[in-house]
Protein backbone atom coordinates (compact mmCIF):
# COMPACT_ATOMS: atom_id res chain seq x y z
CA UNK A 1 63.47 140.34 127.39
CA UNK A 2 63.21 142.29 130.67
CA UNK A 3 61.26 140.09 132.37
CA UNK A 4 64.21 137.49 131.71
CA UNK A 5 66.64 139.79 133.02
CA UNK A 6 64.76 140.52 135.62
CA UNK A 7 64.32 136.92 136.37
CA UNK A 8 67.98 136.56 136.08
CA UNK A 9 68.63 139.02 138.92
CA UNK A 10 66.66 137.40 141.19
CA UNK A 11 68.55 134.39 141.03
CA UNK A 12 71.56 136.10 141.24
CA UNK A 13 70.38 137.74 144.29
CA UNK A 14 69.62 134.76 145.67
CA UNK A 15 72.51 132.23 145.19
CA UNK A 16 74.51 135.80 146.66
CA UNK A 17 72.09 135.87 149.35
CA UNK A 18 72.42 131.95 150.07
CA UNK A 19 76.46 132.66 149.96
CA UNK A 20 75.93 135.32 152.55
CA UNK A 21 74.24 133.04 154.96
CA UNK A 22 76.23 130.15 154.87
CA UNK A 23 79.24 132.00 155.21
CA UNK A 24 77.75 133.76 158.28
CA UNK A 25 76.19 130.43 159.66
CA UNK A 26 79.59 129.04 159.23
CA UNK A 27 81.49 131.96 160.65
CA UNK A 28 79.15 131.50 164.17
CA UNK A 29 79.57 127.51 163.93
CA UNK A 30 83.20 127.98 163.86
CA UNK A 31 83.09 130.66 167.03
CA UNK A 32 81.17 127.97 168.71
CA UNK A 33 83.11 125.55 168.21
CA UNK A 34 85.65 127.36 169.19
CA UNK A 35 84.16 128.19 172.35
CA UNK A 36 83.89 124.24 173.37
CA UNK A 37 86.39 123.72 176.33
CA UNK A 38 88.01 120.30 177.23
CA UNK A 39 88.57 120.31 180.70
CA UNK A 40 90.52 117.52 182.33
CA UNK A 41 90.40 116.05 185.88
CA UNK A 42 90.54 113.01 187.84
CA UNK A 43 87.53 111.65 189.15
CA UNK A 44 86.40 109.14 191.88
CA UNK A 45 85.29 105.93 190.51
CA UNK A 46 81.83 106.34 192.16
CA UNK A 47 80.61 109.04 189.59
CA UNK A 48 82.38 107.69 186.45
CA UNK A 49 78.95 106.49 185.34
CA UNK A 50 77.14 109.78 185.78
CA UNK A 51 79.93 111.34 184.07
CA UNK A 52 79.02 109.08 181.23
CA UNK A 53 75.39 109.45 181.06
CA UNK A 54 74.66 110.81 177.51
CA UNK A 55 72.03 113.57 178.96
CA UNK A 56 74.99 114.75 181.57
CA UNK A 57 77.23 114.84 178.33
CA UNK A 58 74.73 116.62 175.97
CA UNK A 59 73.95 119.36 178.90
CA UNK A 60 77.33 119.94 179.60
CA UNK A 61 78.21 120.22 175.92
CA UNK A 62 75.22 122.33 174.71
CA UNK A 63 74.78 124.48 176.92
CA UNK A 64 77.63 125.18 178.70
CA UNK A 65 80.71 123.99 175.89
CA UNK A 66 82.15 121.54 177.97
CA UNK A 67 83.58 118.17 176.83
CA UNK A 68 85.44 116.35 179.79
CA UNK A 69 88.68 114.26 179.59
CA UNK A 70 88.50 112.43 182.93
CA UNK A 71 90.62 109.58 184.53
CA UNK A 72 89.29 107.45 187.83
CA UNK A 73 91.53 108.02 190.77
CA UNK A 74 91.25 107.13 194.65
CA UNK A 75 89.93 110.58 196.12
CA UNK A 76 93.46 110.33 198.23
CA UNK A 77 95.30 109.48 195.20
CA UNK A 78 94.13 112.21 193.18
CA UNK A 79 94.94 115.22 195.37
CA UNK A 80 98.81 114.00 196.12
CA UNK A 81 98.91 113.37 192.01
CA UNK A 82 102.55 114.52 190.89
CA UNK A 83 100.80 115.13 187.22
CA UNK A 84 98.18 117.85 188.46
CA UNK A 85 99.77 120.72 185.38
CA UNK A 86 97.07 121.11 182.85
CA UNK A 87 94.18 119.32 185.13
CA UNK A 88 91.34 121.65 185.45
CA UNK A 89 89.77 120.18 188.39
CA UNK A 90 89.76 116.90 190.76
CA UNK A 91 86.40 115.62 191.75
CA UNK A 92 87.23 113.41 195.61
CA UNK A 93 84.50 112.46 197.57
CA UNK A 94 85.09 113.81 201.11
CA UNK A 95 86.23 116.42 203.29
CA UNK A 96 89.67 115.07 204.16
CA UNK A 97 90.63 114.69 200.79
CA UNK A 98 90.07 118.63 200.06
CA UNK A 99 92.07 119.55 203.45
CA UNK A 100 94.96 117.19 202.15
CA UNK A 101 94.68 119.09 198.67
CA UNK A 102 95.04 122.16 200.08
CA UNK A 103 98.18 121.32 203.08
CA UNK A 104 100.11 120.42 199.51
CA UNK A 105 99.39 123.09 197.43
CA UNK A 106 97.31 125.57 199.41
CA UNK A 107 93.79 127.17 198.39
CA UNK A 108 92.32 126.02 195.57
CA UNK A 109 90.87 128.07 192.72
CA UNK A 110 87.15 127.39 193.61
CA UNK A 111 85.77 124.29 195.38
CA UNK A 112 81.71 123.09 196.18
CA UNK A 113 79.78 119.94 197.41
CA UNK A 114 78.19 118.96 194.60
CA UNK A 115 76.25 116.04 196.00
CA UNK A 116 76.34 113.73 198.81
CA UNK A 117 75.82 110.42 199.85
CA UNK A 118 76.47 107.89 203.18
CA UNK A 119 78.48 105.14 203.88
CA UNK A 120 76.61 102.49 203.97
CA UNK A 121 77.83 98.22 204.41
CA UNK A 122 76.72 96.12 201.36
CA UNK A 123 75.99 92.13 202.60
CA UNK A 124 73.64 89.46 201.71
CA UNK A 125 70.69 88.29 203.17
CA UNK A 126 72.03 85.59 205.04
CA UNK A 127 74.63 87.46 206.69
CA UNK A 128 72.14 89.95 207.42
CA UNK A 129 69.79 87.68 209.11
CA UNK A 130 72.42 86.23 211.04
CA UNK A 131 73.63 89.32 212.52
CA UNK A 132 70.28 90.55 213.67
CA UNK A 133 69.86 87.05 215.98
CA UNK A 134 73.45 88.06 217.27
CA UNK A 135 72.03 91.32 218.05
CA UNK A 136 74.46 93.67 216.27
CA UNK A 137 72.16 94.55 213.35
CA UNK A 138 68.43 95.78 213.75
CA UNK A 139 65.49 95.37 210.69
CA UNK A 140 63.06 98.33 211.52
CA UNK A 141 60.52 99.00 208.56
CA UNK A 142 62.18 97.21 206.11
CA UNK A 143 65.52 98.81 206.89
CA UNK A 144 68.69 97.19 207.83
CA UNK A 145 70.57 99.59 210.70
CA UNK A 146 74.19 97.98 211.51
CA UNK A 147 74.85 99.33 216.21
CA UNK A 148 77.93 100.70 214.71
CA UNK A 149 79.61 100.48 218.13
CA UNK A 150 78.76 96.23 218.84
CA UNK A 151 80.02 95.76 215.38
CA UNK A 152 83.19 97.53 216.04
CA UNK A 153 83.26 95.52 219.55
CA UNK A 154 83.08 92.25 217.48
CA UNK A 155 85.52 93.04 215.30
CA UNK A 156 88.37 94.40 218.06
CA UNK A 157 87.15 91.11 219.91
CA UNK A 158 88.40 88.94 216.99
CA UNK A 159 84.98 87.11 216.93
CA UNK A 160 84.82 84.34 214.14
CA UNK A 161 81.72 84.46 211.66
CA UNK A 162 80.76 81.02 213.59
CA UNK A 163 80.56 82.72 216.86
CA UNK A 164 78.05 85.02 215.39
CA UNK A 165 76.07 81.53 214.02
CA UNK A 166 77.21 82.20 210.37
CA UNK A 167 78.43 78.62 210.39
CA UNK A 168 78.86 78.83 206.27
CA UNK A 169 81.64 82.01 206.54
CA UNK A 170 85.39 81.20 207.18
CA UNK A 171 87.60 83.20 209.22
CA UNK A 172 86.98 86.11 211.29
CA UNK A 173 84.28 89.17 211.11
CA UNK A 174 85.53 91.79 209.00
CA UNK A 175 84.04 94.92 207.04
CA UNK A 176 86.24 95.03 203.69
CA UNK A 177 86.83 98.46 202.38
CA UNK A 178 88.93 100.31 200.25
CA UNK A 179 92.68 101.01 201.08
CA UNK A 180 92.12 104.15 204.01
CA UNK A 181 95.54 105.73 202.56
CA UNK A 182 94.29 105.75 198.78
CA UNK A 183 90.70 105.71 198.38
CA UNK A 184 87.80 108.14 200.03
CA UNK A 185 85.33 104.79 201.05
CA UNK A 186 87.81 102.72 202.93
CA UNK A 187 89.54 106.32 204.61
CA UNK A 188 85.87 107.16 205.56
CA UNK A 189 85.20 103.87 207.26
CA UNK A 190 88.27 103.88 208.89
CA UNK A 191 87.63 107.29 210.34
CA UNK A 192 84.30 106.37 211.22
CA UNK A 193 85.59 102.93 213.10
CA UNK A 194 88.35 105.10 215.05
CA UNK A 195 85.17 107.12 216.76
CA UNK A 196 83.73 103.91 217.67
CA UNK A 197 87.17 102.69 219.21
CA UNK A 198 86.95 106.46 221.01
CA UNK A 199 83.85 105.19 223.28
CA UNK A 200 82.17 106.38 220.56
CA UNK A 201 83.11 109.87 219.83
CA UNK A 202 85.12 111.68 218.26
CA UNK A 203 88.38 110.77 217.55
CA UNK A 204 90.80 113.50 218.44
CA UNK A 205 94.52 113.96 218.75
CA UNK A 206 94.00 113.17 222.40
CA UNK A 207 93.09 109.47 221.80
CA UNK A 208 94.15 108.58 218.58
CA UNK A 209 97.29 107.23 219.68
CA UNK A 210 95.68 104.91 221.77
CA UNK A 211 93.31 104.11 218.68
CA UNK A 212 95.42 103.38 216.49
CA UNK A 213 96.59 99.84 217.20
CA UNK A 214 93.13 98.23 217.75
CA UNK A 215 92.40 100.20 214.29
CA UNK A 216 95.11 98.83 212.27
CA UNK A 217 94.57 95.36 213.97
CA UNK A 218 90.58 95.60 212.33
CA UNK A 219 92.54 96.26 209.21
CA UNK A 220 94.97 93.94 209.33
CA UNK A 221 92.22 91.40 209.01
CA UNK A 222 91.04 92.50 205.86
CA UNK A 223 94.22 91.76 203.50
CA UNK A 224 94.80 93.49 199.85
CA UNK A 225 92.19 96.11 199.55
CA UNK A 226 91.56 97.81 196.60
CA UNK A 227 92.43 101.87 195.85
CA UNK A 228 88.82 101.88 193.41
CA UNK A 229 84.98 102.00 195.39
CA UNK A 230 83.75 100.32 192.22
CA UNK A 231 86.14 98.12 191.78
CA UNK A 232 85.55 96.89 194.72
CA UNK A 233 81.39 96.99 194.41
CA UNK A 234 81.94 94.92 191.29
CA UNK A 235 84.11 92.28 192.95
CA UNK A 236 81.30 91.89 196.06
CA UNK A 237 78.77 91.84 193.13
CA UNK A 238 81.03 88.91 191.32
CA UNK A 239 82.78 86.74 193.70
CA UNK A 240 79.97 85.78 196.03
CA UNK A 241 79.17 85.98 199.77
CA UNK A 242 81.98 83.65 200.55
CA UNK A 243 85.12 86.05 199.33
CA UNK A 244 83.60 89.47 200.79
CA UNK A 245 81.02 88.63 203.56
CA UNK A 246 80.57 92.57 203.74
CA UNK A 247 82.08 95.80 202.22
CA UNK A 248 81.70 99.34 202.61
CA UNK A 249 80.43 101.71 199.88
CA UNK A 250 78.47 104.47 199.13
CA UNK A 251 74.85 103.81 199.29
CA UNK A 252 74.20 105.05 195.22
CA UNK A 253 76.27 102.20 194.11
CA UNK A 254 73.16 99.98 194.47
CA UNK A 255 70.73 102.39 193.53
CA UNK A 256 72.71 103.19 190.45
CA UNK A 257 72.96 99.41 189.44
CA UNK A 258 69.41 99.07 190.01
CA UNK A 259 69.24 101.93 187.02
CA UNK A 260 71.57 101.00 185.09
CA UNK A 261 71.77 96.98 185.00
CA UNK A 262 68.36 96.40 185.92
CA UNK A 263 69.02 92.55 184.51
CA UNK A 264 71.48 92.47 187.08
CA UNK A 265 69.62 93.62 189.49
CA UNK A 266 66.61 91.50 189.34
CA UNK A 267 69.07 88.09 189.54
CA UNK A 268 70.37 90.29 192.87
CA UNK A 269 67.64 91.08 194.22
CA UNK A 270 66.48 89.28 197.29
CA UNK A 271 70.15 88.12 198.05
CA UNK A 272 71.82 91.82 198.33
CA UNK A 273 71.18 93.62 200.75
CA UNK A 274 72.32 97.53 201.85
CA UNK A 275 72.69 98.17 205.85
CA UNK A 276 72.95 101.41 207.25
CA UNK A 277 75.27 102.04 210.11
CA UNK A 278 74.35 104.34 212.97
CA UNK A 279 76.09 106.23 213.74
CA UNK A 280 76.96 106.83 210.13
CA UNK A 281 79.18 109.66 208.16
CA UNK A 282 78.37 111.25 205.14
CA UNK A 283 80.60 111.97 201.77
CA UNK A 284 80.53 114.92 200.68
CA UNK A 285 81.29 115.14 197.05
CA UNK A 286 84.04 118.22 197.02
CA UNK A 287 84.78 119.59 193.03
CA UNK A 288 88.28 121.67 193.45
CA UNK A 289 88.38 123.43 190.44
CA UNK A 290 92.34 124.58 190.18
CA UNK A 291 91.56 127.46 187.31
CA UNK A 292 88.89 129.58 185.89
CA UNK A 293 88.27 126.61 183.58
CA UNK A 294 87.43 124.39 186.82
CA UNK A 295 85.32 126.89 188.04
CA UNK A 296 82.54 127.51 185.62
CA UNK A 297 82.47 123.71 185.78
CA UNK A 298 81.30 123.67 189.10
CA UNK A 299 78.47 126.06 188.03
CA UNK A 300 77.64 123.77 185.18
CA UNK A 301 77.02 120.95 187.74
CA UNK A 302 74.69 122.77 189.58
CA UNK A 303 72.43 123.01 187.22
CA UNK A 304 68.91 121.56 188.28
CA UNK A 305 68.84 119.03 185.23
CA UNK A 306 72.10 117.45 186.42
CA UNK A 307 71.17 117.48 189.99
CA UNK A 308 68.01 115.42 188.89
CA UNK A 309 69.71 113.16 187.00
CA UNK A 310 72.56 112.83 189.16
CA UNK A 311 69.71 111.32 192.04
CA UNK A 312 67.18 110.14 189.48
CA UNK A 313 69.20 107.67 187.81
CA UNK A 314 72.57 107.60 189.51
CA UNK A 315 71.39 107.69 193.41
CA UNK A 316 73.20 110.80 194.87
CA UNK A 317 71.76 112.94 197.46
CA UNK A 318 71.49 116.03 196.33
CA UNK A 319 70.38 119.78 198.14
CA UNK A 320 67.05 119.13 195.87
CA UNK A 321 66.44 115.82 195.30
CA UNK A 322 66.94 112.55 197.50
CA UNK A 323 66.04 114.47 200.84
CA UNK A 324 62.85 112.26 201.12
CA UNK A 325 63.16 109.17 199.52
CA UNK A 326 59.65 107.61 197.93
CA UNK A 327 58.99 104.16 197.38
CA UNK A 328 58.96 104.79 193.44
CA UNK A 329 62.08 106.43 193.06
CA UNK A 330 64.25 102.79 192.76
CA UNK A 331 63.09 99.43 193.25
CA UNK A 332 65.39 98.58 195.64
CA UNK A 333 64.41 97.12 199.12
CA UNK A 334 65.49 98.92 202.43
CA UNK A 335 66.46 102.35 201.33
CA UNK A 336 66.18 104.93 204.61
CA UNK A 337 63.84 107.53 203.61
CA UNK A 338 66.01 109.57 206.28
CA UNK A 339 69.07 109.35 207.88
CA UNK A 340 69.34 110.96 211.10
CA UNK A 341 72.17 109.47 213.43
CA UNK A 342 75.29 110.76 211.99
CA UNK A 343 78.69 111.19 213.63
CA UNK A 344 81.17 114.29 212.13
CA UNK A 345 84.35 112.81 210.62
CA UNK A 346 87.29 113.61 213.03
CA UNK A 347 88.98 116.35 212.12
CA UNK A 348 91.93 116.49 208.95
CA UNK A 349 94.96 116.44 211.93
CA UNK A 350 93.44 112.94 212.98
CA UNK A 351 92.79 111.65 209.85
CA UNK A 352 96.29 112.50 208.62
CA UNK A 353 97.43 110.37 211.55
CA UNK A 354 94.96 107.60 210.06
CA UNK A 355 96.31 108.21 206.64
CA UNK A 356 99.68 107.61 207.59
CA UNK A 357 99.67 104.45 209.38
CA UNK A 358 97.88 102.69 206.60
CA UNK A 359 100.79 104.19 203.81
């Protein structure tokens, strides 16, 4: 009889015991859970996919309790947003875009270059080849380099693609790029064109007056452009050489679609091809975090694992990985293991200037 109460109390003790411990395991799921934070931002199109990338996601989740709610906006765009109350941070992709940021609303709470990457002019092999026998593009090891400063030349000379011996392209020379007022790619490559109109240095407040005009008659010749960098990489991808002869982008668009669409990419291969100006200017990826919230993001993202990644399958620079490019990291043709000829943005009084003729 006692051994069947005794047998009794143990199972007593332990359904008690089993209560116990689910109601603690449940008490320290729901403080977790509580502790998950949804920040919200806008984001530039560009890094929308390594936003997206389950591993970024399940980092960011376990083991810092973020989930993001983000939105794509041009890295102009974003930072003159009327609807900035209860964003946590805005992710641009240059310089200028922070400066403007901060002459509307002054300092921000935190902000840090999370990655970079150049501008760099996507074209296919045809054009390619036909501007190295007009001399304004040069194939060293593989490697397409654009003479920034006999392109820019062509273009303020109005020469037609059949002057250059590109009998097969209509119309006039012409880089096509985001909208410079809206979007970071196109404002880059219209900053980086005004240097070239400046004898090739920097543009300043003493010359950009007399920039200006030849700048906005380069742009003139481009028609609509579009406020999104991947909405306009997927349009060059779809619409064929004839529509958009050459754009400017950011040189982990192709890298990334070599990653991610690899189908794609081997139809594309062969016919796409990246160039790398020179001089050239980089974009700095800038998070503004405008709270405390923002903040601890931008320590999240610094993380080695997401640095990795964020080069490793997405193609951005970062201060630890993409420095020296191998051979193996993508299978894409042409990459510069190094970039050395690059020319500073001119400064955000200039670009403002820039910015406002193309609004």
């Amino acid at each position: 009889m006692a051994n069947k109460s005794t047998k009794t109390m143990f199972i007593g003790l332990g359904i008690l015991l089993a209560v116990i411990l689910l109601a603690v395991g449940y008490f320290f799921w729901q403080q977790n859970k509580a502790e998950e934070l949804e920040l919200s931002g806008y984001v530039g199109g560009e890094k929308i996919n390594f936003l997206d990338n389950p591993e970024v996601q399940k980092i960011l989740q376990k083991d810092y309790g973020f989930r993001l709610d983000i939105s794509k906006a041009g890295s102009l765009d974003m930072v003159q947003a009327d609807d900035l109350d209860g964003r946590d941070f805005l992710w641009p992709s240059s310089q200028t875009a922070l400066e403007l940021y901060e002459s509307l609303h002054g300092r921000p709470k935190k902000e840090e270059n999370i990655f970079n990457t150049p501008i760099v002019l996507y074209s296919r092999e045809y054009v390619a080849k036909g501007l190295v026998k007009a001399g304004i593009v040069e194939k060293r090891e593989d490697v397409y380099w654009v003479d920034m400063p006999k392109l820019v030349q062509a273009m303020k000379d109005n020469k037609k693609w059949s002057d250059l011996g590109l009998e097969r392209l209509h119309g006039s020379l012409a880089v096509h790029t985001t909208d410079p007022a809206k979007s970071n790619s196109g404002n880059m490559f219209s900053g980086l064109t005004a240097n070239m109109l400046a004898d090739n240095q920097l543009a300043d407040e003493n010359n950009i007056q007399k920039v200006l005009p030849e700048l906005e008659n380069i742009f003139a010749k481009i028609g609509y452009m579009e406020t999104s960098s991947s909405n306009l990489f997927n349009l060059f991808l779809s619409t064929g050489m004839g529509n958009k002869p050459i754009v400017a982008g950011y040189e982990n668009q192709l890298l990334e679609l070599s990653k991610m669409e690899p189908d794609t990419w081997e139809r594309a291969k062969g016919d796409i091809v990246i160039m790398y100006p020179e001089p050239t200017v980089w974009s700095s990826h800038i998070l503004i975090a405008l709270n405390d919230r923002g903040a601890r993001l931008i320590e999240a993202l610094q993380d080695e694992r997401l640095q990795k990644i964020a080069w490793e399958e997405h193609g951005f620079r970062t201060g630890m990985y993409g420095n020296q490019v191998s051979d193996h990291d993508f299978d894409v043709p042409g990459v510069a293991e190094e970039i050395t000829r690059i020319i500073q943005m001119p400064n955000y009084k200039t670009m403002r200037q820039i910015i406002k003729s193309f609004s």
